[in-house]
Protein backbone atom coordinates (compact mmCIF):
# COMPACT_ATOMS: atom_id res chain seq x y z
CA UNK A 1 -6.48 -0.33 -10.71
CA UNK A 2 -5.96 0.20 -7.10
CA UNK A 3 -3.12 2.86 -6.29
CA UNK A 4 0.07 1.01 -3.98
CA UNK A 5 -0.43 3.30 -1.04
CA UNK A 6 1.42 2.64 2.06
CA UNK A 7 0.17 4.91 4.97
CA UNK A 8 1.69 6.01 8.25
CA UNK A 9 1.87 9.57 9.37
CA UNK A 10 5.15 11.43 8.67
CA UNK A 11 5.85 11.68 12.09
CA UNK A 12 5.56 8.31 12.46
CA UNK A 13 8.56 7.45 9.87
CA UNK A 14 10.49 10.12 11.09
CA UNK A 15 11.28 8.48 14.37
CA UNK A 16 11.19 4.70 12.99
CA UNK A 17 14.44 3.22 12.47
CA UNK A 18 13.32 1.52 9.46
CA UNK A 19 12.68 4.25 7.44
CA UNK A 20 16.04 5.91 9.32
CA UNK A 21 17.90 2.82 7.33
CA UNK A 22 16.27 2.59 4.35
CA UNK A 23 17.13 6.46 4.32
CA UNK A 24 20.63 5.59 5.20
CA UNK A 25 20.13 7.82 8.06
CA UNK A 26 21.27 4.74 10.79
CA UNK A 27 23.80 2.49 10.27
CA UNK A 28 23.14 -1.41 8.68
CA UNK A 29 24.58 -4.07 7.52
CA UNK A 30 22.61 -3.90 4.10
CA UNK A 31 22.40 -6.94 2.14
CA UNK A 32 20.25 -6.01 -1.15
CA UNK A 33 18.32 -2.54 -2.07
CA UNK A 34 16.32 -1.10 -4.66
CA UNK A 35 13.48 1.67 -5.05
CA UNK A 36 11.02 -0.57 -3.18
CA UNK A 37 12.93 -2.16 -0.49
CA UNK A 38 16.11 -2.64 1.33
CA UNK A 39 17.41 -5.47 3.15
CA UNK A 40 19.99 -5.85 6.22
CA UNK A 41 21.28 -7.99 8.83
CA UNK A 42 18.74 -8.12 11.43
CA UNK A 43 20.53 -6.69 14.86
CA UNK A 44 19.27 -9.30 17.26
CA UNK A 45 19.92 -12.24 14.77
CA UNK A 46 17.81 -15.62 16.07
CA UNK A 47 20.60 -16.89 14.09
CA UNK A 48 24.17 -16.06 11.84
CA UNK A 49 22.40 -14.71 8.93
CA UNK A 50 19.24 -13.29 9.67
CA UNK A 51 18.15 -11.02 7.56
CA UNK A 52 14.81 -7.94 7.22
CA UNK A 53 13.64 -7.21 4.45
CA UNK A 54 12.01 -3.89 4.29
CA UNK A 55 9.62 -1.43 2.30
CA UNK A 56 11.88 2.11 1.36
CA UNK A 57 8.15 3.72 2.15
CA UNK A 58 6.58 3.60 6.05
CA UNK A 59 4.26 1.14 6.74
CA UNK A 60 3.13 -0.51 10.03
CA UNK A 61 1.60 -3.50 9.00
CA UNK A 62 -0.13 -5.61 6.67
CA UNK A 63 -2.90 -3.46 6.08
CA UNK A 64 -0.86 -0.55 5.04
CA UNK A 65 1.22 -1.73 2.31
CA UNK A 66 0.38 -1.82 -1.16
CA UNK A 67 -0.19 -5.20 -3.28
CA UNK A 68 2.86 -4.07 -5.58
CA UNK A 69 4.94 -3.55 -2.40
CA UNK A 70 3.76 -6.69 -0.55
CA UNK A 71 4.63 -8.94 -3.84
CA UNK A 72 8.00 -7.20 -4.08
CA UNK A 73 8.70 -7.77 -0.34
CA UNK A 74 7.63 -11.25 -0.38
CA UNK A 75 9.74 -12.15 -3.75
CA UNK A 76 12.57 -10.54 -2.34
CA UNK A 77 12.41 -12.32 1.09
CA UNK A 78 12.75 -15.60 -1.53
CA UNK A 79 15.24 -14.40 -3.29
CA UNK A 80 17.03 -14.08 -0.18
CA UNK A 81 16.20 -17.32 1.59
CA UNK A 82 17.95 -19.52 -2.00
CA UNK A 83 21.32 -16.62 -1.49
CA UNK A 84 21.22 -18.06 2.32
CA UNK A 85 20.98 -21.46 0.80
CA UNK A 86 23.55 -21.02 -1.44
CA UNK A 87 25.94 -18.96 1.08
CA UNK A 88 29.21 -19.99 2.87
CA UNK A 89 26.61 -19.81 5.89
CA UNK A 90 25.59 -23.73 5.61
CA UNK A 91 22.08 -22.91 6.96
CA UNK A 92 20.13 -26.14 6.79
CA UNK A 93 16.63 -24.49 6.16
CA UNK A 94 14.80 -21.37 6.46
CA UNK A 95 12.18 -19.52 8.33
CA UNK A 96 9.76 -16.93 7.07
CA UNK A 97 8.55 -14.49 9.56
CA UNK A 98 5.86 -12.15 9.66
CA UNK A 99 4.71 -10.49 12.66
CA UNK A 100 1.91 -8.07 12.29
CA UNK A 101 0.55 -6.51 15.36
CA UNK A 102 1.66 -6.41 18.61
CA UNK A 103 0.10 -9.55 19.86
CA UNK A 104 1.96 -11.58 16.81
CA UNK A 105 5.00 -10.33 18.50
CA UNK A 106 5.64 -7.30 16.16
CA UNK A 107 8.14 -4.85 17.99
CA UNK A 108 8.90 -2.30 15.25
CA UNK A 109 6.09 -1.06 13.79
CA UNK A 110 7.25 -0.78 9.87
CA UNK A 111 6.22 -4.07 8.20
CA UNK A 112 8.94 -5.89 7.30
CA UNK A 113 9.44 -9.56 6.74
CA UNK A 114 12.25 -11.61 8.54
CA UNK A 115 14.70 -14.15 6.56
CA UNK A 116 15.99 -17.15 9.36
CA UNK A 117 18.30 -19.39 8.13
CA UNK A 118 18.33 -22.50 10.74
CA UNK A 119 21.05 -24.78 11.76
CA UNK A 120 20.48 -28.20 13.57
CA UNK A 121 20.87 -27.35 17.55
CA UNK A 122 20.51 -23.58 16.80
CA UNK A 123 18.36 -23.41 19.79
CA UNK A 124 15.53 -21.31 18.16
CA UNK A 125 12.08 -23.05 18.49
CA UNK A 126 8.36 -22.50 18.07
CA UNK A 127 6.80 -24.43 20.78
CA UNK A 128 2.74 -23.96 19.85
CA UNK A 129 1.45 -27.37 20.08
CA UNK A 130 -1.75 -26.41 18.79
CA UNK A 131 -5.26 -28.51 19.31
CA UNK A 132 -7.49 -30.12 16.75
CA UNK A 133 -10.36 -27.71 15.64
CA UNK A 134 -13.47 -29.04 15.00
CA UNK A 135 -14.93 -29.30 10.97
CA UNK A 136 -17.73 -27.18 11.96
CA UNK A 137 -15.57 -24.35 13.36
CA UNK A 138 -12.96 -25.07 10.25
CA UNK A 139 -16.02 -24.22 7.90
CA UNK A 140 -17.54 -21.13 9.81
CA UNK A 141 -13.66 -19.48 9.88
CA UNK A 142 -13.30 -20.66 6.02
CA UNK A 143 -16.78 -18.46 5.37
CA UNK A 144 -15.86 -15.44 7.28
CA UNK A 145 -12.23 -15.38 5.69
CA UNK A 146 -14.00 -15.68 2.56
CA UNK A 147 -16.78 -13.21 2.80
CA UNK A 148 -13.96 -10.57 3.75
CA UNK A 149 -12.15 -11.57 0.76
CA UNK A 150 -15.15 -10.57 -1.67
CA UNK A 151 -15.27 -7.42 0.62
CA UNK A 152 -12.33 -6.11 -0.46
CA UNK A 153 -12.30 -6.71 -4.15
């Protein structure tokens, strides 16, 4: 059994915000904690309700957060998205966001995993119009995803 191990130097989480919050060392609006993660009101909401949910332990991205962590994270986030559901908020859907790495639009680097509730008109959109790929290139992306699966079993 593979150890859940998430890295990042302790410098690193000593001047991240995250871990300052999930320390209770900077202020939030928490929402839901427990040993694993915390979650709070995301400061620059896309819209009334949005919420982060983040590991207690540093970790930048993907790559650096355990399987045990990542599963918690991600079954929080749902818990989270049916309370928006349910809430006095009305939200009319939801949005799950992960950005990992700077070119996926990742600005704080401690994973964490963003909650959007979305209202008709809200204003928020994701305008990729993306093109048709062809079955050949489909396959030969399907085979390297898959060969770097086996590689890290």
């Amino acid at each position: 059994m593979v150890a859940d191990l998430t890295t990042g130097s302790a410098a690193a989480a000593q001047k991240c915000i995250f871990c300052a919050v999930a320390a209770r060392r900077a202020e939030a609006s928490m929402v839901y904690e427990d040993d694993t993660v915390v979650a709070f009101m995301d400061l620059n909401p896309v819209t009334p309700g949005h919420l982060l949910v983040v590991p207690r332990r540093h970790a930048v991205g993907l790559e650096d957060l355990g399987k045990a962590t990542s599963t918690h994270v991600w079954s929080v986030g749902h818990d989270l998205a049916r309370a928006l559901r349910r809430s006095s908020l009305d939200c009319e859907g939801i949005n799950v966001l992960l950005c990992d790495g700077e070119v996926a639009f990742q600005t704080v680097f401690h994973f964490h995993l963003h909650v959007i509730p979305r209202y008709a008109g809200d204003g928020w959109t994701l305008k990729a119009v993306p093109p048709q790929r062809e079955r050949a290139f489909l396959d030969s992306d399907a085979q390297a995803i898959r060969d770097a699966i086996t590689s890290t079993h």
